[in-house]
C-alpha atoms as a PDB file:
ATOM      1  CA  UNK A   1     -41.886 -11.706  13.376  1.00  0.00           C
ATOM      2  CA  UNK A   2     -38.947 -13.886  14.078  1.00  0.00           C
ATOM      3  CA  UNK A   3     -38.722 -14.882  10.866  1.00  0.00           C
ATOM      4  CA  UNK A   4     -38.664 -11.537   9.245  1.00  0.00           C
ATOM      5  CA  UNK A   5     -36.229 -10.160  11.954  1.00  0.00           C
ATOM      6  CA  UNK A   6     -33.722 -13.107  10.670  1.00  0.00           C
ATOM      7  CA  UNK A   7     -33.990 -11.845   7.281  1.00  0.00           C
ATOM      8  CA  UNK A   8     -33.223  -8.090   8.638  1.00  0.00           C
ATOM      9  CA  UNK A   9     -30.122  -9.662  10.057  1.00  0.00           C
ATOM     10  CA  UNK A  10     -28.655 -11.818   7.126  1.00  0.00           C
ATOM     11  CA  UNK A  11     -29.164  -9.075   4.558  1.00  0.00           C
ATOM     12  CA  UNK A  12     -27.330  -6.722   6.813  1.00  0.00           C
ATOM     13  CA  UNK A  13     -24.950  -8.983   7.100  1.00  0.00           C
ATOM     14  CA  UNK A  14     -24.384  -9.261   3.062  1.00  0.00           C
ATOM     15  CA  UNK A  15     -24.501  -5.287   3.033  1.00  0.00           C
ATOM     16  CA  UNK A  16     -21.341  -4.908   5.284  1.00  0.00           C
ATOM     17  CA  UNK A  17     -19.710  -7.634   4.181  1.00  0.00           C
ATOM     18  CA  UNK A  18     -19.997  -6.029   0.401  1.00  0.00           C
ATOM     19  CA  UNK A  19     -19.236  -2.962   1.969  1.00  0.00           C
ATOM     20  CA  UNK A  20     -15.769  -3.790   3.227  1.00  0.00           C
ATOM     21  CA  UNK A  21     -13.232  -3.640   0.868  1.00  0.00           C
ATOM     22  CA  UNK A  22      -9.822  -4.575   2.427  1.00  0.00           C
ATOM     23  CA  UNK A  23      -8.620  -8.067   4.556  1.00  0.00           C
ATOM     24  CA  UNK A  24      -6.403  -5.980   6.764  1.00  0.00           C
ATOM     25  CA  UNK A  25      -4.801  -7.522   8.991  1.00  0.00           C
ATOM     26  CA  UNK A  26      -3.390  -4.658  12.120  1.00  0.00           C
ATOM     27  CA  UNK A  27      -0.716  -5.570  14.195  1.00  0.00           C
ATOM     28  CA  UNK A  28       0.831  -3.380  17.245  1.00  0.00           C
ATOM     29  CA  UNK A  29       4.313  -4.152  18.640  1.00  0.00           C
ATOM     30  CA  UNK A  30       5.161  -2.276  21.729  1.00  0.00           C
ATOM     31  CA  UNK A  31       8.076  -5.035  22.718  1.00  0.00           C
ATOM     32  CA  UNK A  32      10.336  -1.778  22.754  1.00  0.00           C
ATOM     33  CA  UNK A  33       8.477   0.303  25.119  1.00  0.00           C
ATOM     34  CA  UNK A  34       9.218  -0.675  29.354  1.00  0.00           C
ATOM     35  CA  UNK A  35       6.461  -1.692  31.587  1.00  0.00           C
ATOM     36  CA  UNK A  36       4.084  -4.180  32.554  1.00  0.00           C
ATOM     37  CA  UNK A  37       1.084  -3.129  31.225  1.00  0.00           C
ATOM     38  CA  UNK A  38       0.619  -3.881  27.585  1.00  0.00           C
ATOM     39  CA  UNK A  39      -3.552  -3.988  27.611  1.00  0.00           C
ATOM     40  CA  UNK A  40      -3.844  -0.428  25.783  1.00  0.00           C
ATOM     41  CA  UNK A  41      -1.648  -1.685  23.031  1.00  0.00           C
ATOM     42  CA  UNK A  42      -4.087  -4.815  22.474  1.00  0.00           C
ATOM     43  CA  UNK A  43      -6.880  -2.085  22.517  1.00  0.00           C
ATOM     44  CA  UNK A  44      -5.212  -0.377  20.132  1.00  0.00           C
ATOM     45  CA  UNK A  45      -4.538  -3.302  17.957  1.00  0.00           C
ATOM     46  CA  UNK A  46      -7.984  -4.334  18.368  1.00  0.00           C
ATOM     47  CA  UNK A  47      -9.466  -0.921  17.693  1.00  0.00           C
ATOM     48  CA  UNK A  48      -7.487  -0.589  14.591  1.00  0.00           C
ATOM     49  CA  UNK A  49      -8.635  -3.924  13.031  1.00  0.00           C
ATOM     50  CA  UNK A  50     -12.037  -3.567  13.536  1.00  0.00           C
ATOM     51  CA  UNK A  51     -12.218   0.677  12.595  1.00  0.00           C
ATOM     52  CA  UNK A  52     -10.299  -0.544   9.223  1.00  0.00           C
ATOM     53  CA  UNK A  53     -11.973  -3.799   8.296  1.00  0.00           C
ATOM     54  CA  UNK A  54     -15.032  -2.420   9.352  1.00  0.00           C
ATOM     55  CA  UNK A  55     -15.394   1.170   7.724  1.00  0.00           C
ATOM     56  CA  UNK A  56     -16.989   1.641   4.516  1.00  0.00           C
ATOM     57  CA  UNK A  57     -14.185   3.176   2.383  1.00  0.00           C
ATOM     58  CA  UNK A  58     -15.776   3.377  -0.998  1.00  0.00           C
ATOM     59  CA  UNK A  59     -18.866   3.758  -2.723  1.00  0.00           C
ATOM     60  CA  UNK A  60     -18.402   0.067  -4.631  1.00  0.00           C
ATOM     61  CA  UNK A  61     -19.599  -3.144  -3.824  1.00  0.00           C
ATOM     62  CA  UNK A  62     -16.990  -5.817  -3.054  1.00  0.00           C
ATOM     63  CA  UNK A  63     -17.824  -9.318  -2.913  1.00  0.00           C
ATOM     64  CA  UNK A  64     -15.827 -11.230  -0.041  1.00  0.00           C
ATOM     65  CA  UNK A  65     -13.004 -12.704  -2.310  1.00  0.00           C
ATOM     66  CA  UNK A  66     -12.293  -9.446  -3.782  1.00  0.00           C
ATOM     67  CA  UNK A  67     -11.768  -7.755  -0.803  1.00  0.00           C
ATOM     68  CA  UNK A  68      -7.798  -6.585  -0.687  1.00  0.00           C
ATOM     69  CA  UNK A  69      -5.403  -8.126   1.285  1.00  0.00           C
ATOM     70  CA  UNK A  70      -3.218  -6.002   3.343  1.00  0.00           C
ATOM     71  CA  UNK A  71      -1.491  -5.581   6.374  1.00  0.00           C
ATOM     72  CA  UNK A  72      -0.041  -2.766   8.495  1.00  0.00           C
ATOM     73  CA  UNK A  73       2.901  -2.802  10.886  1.00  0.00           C
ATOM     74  CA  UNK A  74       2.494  -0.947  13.873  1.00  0.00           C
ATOM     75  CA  UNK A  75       6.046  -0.582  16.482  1.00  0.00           C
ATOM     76  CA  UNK A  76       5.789   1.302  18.974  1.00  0.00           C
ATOM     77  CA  UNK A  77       9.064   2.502  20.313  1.00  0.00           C
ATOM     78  CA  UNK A  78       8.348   5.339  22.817  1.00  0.00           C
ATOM     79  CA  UNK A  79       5.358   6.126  25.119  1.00  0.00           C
ATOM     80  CA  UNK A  80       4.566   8.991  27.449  1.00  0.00           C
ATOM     81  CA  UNK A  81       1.219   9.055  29.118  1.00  0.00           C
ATOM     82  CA  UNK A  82      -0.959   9.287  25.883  1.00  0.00           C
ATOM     83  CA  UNK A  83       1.781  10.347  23.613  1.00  0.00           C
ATOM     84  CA  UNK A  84       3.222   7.104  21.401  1.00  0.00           C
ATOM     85  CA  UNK A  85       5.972   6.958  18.441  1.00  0.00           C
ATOM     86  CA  UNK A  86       7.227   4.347  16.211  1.00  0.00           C
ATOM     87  CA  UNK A  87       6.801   3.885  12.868  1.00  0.00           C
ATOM     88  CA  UNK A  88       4.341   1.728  10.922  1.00  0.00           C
ATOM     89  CA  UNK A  89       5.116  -0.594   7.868  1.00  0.00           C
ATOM     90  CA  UNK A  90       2.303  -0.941   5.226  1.00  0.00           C
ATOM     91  CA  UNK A  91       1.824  -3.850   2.639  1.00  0.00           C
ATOM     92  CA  UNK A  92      -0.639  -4.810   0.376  1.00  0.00           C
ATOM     93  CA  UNK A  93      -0.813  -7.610  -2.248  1.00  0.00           C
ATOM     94  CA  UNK A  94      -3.328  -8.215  -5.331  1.00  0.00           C
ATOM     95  CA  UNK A  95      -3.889 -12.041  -7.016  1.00  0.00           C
ATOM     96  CA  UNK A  96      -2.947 -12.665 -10.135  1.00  0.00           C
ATOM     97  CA  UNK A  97      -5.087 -14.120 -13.086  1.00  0.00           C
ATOM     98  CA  UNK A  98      -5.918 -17.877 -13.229  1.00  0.00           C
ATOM     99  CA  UNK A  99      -2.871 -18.209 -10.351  1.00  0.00           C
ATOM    100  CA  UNK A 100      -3.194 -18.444  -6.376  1.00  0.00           C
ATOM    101  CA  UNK A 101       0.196 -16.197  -6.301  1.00  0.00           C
ATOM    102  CA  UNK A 102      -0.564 -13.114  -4.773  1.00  0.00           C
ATOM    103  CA  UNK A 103       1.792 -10.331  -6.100  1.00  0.00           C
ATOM    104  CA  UNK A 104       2.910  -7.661  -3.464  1.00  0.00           C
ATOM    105  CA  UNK A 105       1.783  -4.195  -5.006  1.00  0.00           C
ATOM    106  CA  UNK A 106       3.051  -1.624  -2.234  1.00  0.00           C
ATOM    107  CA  UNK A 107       5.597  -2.330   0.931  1.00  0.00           C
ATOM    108  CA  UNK A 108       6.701   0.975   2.641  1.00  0.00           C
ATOM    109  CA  UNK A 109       7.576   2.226   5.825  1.00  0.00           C
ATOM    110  CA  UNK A 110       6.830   5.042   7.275  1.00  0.00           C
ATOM    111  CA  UNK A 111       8.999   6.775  10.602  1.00  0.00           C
ATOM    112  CA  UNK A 112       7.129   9.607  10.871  1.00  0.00           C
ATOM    113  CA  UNK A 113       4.616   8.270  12.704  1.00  0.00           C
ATOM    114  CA  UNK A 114       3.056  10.115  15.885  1.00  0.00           C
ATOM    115  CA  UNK A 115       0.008  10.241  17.998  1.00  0.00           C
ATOM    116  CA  UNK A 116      -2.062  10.812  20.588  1.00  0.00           C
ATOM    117  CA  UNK A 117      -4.209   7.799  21.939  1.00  0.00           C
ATOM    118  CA  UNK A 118      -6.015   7.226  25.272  1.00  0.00           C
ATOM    119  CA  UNK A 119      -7.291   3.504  25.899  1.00  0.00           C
ATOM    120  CA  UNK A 120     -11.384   2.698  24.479  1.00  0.00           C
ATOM    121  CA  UNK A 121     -10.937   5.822  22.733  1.00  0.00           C
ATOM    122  CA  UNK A 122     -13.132   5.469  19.192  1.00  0.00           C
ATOM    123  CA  UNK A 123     -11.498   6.720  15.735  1.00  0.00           C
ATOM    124  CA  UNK A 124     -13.488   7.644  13.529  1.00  0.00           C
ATOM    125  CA  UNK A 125     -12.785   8.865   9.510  1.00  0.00           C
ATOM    126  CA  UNK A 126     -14.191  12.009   8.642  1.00  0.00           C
ATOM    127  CA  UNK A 127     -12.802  12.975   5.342  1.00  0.00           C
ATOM    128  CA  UNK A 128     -13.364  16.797   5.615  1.00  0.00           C
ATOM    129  CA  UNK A 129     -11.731  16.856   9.289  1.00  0.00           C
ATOM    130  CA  UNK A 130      -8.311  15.756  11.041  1.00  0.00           C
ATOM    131  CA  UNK A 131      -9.253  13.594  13.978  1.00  0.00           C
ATOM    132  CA  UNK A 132      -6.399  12.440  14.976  1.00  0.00           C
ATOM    133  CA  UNK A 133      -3.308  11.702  13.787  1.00  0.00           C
ATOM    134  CA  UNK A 134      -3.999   8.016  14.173  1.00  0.00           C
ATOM    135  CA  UNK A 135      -6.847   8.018  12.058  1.00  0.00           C
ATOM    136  CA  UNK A 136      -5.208  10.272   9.498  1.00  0.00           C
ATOM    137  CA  UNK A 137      -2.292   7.779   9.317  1.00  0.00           C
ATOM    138  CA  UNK A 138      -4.074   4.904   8.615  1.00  0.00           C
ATOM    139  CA  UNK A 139      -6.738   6.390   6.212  1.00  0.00           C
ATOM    140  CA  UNK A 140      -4.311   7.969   4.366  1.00  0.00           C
ATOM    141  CA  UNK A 141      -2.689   4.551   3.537  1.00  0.00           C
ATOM    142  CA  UNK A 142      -6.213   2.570   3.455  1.00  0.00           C
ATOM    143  CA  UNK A 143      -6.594   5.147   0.210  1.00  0.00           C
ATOM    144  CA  UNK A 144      -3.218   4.403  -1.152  1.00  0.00           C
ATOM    145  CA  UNK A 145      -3.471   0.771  -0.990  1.00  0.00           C
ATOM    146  CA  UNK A 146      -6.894   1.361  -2.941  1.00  0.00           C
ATOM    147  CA  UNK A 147      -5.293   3.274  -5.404  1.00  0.00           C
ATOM    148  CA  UNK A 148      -2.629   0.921  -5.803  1.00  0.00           C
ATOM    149  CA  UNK A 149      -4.716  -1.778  -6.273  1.00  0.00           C
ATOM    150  CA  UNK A 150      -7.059   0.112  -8.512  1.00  0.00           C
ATOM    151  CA  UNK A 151      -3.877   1.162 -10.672  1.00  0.00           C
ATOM    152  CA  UNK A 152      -2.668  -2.680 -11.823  1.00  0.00           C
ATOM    153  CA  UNK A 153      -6.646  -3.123 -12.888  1.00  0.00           C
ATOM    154  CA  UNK A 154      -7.390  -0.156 -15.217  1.00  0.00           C
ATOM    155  CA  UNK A 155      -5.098   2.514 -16.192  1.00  0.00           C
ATOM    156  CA  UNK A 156      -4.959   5.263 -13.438  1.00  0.00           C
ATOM    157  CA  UNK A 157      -7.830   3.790 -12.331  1.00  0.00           C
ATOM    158  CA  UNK A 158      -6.297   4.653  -8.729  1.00  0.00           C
ATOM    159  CA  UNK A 159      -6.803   8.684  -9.042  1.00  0.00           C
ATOM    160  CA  UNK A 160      -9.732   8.768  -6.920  1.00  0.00           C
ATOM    161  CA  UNK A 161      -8.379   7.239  -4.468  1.00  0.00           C
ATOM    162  CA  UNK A 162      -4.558   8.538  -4.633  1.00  0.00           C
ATOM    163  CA  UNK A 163      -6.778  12.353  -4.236  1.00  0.00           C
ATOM    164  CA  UNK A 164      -8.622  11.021  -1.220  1.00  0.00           C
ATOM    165  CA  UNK A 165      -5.170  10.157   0.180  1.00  0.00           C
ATOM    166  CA  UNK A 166      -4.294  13.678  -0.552  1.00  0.00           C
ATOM    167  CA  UNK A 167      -7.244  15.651   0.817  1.00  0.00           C
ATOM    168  CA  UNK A 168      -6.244  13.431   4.043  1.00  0.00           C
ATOM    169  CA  UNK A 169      -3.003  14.905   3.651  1.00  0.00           C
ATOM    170  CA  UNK A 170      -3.803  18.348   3.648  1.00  0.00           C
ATOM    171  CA  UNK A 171      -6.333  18.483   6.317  1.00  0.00           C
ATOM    172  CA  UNK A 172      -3.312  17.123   8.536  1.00  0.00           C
ATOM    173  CA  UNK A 173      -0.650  19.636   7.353  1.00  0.00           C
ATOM    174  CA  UNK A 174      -1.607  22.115  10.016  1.00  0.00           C
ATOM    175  CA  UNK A 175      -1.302  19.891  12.678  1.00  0.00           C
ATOM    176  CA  UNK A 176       2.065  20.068  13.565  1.00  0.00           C
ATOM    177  CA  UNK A 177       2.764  16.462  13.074  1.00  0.00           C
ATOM    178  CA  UNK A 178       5.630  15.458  10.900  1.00  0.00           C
ATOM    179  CA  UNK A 179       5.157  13.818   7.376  1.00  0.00           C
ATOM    180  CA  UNK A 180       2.287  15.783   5.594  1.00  0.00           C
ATOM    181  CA  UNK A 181       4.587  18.932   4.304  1.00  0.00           C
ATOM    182  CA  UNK A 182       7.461  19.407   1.887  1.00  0.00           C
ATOM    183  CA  UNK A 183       9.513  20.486   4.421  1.00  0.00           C
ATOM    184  CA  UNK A 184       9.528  17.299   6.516  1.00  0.00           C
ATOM    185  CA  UNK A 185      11.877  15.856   3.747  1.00  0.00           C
ATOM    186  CA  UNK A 186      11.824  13.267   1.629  1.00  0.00           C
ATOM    187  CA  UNK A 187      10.305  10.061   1.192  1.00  0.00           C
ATOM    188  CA  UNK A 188       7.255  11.012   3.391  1.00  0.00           C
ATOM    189  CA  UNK A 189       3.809  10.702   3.050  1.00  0.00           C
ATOM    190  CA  UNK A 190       3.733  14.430   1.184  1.00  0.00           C
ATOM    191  CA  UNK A 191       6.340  12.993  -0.857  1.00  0.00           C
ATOM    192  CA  UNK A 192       4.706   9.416  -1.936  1.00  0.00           C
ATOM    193  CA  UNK A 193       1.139  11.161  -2.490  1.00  0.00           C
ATOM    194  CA  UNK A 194       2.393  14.250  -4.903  1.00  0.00           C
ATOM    195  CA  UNK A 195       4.843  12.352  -6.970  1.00  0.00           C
ATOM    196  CA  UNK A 196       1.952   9.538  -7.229  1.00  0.00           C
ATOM    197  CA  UNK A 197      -1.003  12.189  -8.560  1.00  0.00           C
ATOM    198  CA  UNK A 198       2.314  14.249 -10.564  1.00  0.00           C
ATOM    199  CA  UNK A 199       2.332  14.249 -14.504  1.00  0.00           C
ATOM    200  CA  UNK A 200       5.808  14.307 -13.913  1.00  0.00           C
ATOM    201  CA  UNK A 201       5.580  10.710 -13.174  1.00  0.00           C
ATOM    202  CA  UNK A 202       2.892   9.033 -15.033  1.00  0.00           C
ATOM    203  CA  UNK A 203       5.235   6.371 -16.670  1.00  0.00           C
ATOM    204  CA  UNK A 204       5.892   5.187 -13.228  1.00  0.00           C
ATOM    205  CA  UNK A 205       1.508   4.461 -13.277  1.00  0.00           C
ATOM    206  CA  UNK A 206       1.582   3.469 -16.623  1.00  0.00           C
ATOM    207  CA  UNK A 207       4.150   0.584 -15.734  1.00  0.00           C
ATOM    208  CA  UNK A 208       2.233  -0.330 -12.769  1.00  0.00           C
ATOM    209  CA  UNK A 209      -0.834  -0.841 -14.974  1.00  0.00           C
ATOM    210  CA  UNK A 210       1.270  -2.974 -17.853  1.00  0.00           C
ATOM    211  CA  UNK A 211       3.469  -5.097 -15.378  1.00  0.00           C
ATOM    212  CA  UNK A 212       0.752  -6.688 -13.867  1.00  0.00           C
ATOM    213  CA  UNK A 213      -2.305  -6.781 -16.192  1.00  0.00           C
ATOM    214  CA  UNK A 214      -0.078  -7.312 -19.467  1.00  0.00           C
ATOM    215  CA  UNK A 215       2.329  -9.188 -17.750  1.00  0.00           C
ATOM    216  CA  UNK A 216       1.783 -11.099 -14.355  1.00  0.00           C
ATOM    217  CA  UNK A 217      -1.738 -11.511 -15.537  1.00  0.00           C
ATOM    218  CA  UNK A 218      -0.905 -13.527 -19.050  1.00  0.00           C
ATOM    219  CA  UNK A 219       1.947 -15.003 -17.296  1.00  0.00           C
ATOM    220  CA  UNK A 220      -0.336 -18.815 -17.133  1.00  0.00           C
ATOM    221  CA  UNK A 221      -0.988 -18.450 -20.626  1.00  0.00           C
ATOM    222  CA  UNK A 222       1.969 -17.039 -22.380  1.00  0.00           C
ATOM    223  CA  UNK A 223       5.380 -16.636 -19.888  1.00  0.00           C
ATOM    224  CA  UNK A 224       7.478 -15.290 -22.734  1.00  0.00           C
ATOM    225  CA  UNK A 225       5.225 -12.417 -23.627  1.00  0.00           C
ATOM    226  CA  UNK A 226       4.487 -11.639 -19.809  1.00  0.00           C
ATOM    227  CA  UNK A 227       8.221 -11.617 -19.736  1.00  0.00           C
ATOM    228  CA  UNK A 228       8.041  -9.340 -21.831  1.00  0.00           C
ATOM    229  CA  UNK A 229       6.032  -6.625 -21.278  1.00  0.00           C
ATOM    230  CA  UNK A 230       6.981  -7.279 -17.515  1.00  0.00           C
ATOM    231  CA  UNK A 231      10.568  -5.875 -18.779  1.00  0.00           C
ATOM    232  CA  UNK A 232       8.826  -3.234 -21.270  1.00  0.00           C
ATOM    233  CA  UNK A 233       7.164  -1.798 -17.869  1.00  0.00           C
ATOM    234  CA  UNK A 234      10.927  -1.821 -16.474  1.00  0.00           C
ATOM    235  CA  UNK A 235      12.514  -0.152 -19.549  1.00  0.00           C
ATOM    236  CA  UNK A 236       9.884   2.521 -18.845  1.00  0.00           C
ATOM    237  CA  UNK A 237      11.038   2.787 -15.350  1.00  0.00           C
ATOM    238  CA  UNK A 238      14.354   3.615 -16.182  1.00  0.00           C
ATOM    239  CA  UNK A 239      13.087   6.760 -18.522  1.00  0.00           C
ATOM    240  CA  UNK A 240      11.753   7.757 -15.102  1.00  0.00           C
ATOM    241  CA  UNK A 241      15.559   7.343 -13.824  1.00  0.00           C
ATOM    242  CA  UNK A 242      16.987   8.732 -17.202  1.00  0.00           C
ATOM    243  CA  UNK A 243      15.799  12.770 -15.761  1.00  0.00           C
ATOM    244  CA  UNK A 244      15.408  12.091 -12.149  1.00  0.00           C
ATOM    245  CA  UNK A 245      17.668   9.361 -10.815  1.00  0.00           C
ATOM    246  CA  UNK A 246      16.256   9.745  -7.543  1.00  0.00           C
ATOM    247  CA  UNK A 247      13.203   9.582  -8.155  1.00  0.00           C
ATOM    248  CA  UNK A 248      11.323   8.636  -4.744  1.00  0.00           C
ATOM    249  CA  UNK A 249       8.386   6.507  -6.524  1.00  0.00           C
ATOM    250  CA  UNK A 250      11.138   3.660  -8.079  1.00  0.00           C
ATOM    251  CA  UNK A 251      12.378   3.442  -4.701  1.00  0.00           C
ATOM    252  CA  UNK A 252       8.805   2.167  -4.307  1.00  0.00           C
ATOM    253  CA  UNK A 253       8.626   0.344  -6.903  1.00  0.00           C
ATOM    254  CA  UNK A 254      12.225  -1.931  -5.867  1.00  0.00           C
ATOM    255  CA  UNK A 255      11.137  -2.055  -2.549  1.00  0.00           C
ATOM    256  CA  UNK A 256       7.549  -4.043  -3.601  1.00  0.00           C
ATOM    257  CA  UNK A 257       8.959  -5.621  -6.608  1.00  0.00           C
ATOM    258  CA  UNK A 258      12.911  -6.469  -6.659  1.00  0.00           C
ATOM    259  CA  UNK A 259      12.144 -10.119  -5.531  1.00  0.00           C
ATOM    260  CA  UNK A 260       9.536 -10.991  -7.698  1.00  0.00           C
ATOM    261  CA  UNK A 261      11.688  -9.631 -10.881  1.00  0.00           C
ATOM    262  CA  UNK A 262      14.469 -11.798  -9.987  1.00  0.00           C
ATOM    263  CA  UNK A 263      11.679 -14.863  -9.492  1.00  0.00           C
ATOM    264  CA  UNK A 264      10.250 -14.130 -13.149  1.00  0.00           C
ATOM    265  CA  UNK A 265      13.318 -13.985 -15.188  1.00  0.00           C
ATOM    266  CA  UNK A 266      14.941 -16.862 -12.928  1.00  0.00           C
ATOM    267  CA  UNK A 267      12.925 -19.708 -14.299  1.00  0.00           C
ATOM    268  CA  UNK A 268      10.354 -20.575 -17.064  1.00  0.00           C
ATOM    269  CA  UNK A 269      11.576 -19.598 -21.200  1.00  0.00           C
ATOM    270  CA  UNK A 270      14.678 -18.055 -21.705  1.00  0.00           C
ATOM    271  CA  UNK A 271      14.657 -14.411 -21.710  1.00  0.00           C
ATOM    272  CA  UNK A 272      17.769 -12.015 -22.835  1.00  0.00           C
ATOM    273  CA  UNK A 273      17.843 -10.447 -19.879  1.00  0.00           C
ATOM    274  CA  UNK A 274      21.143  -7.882 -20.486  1.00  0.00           C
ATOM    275  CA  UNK A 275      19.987  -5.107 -21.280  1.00  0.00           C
ATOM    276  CA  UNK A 276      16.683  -5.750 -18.279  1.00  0.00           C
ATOM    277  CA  UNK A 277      19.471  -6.134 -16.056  1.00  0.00           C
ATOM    278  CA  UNK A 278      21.712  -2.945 -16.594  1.00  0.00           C
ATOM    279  CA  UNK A 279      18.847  -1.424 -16.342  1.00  0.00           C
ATOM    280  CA  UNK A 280      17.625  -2.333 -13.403  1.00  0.00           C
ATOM    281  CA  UNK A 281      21.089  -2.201 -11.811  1.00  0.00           C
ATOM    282  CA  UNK A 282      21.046   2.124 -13.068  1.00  0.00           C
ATOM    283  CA  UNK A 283      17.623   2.046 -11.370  1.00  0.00           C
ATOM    284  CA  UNK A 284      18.082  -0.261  -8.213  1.00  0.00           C
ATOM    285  CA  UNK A 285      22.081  -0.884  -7.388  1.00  0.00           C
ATOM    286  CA  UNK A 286      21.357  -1.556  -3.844  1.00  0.00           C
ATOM    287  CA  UNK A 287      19.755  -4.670  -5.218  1.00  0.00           C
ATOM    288  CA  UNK A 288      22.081  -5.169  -7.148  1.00  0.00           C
ATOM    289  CA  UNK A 289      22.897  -8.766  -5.408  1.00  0.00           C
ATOM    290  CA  UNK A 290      19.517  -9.828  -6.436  1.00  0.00           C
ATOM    291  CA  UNK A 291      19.816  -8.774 -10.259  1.00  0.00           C
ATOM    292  CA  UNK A 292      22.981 -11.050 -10.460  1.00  0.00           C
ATOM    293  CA  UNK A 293      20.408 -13.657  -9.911  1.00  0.00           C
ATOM    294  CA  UNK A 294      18.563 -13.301 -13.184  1.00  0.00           C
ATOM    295  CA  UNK A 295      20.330 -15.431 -15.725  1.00  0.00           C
END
């Protein structure tokens, strides 16, 4: 009986550890809000890691090294009895082929972030359902870093998981929380989602998919044609720029990517790099102290 019941146990165990598909790592800052007692922001942060890492978020299997490595920046800068806002910061990284470098896919923050949270309170993820606007938050960018990741594998492979981000978004539009309508302005969670699932912008996918599995990807075997189509993915970028120079999505991109570009075309083969680095000043100026970098 003992026997059997330890076999229950360790193939449970495999179950949810295939089951869990991110390494997210939660952390709450609440250094900015007075008082002396901080315990309900360690809940929280507690809570959070263990309702994230914990959750079943797809329908694949995902073997403990492939789970994705992310992290999510909660500060709190206000509190009133159960009412807390701040804004969270969200990055997630992916490894690259026959390499231990991890490349940072998606870094964004987000100011718009509000909610309602009383200590040992449970959040759960009900896709067909606003909770909260905790839980909303924070699935909504659990499905974007899938989709992100899913993206640099297969080409818009991340469309399941870029329209779970949406249905999220517009079960919270009637909320009255800010961020989930196109009237909260722009570079908001309506924003990122619409211009990520928009024709409009499918060069911006296409050079997610191409920078990293044509180019980080080969970079160990062959630097000068990752180098390439690492700068082909860019040149597509700035057709993107071409009819909408502000284009929210290659604000994305700069802010995951500008210091990595500069890293590639600093070192290794020689690359002509002029006309990669006009463009990515038209694209990027405000890192435009970084592309003087590339030689």
């Amino acid at each position: 009986m003992r026997k059997t019941l330890q076999i229950l146990v360790i193939l449970f165990t495999v179950i949810q550890l295939k089951a869990q598909e991110l390494n997210c790592s939660i952390t709450v800052n609440s250094d900015k809000v007075p008082g002396s007692n901080k315990q309900i922001f360690t809940t929280l942060e507690n809570t959070l890691n263990e309702f994230v890492n914990q959750t079943r978020w797809t329908n694949s299997n995902y073997k403990p090294q492939e789970r994705i490595d992310c992290n999510l920046t909660i500060t709190i800068l206000e509190q009133s009895g159960n009412d807390f806002k701040g804004h969270i910061q969200i990055q997630s990284s992916r490894p690259i082929y026959n390499s231990s470098y991890l490349t940072p896919l998606f870094n964004f923050k987000d100011d718009d972030f509000s909610f309602k949270y009383a200590e040992f309170e449970p959040l759960q993820f009900n896709e067909n359902t606003f909770e909260s606007n905790l839980v909303s938050i924070v699935s909504f960018y659990v499905y974007t870093i899938l989709g992100f990741d899913s993206d640099t594998f297969s080409l818009n492979g991340g469309t399941p998981f870029f329209t779970k981000a949406q249905n999220i978004l517009v079960q919270a539009q009637q909320s009255g929380y800010s961020g989930w309508n196109q009237n909260d302005g722009t570079g908001t969670r309506f924003t990122l989602i619409d211009n990520l699932l928009s024709p409009t912008y499918s060069a911006f996918r296409t050079a997610l998919y191409e920078y990293h599995i044509k180019g980080l990807d080969v970079m160990t075997e062959d630097q000068i044609k990752a180098k390439n189509k690492i700068a082909e993915s860019i040149y597509s970028l700035k057709s993107i720029f071409d009819t909408r120079p502000n284009a929210f999505l290659l604000r994305v991109f700069m802010d995951s990517k500008a210091s990595e570009i500069v890293s590639v075309f600093s070192s290794g083969p020689r690359f002509d790099a002029l006309k990669l680095k006009e463009d990515l000043l038209r694209i990027s100026p405000i890192n435009a102290a970084k592309w003087s970098e590339i030689e």
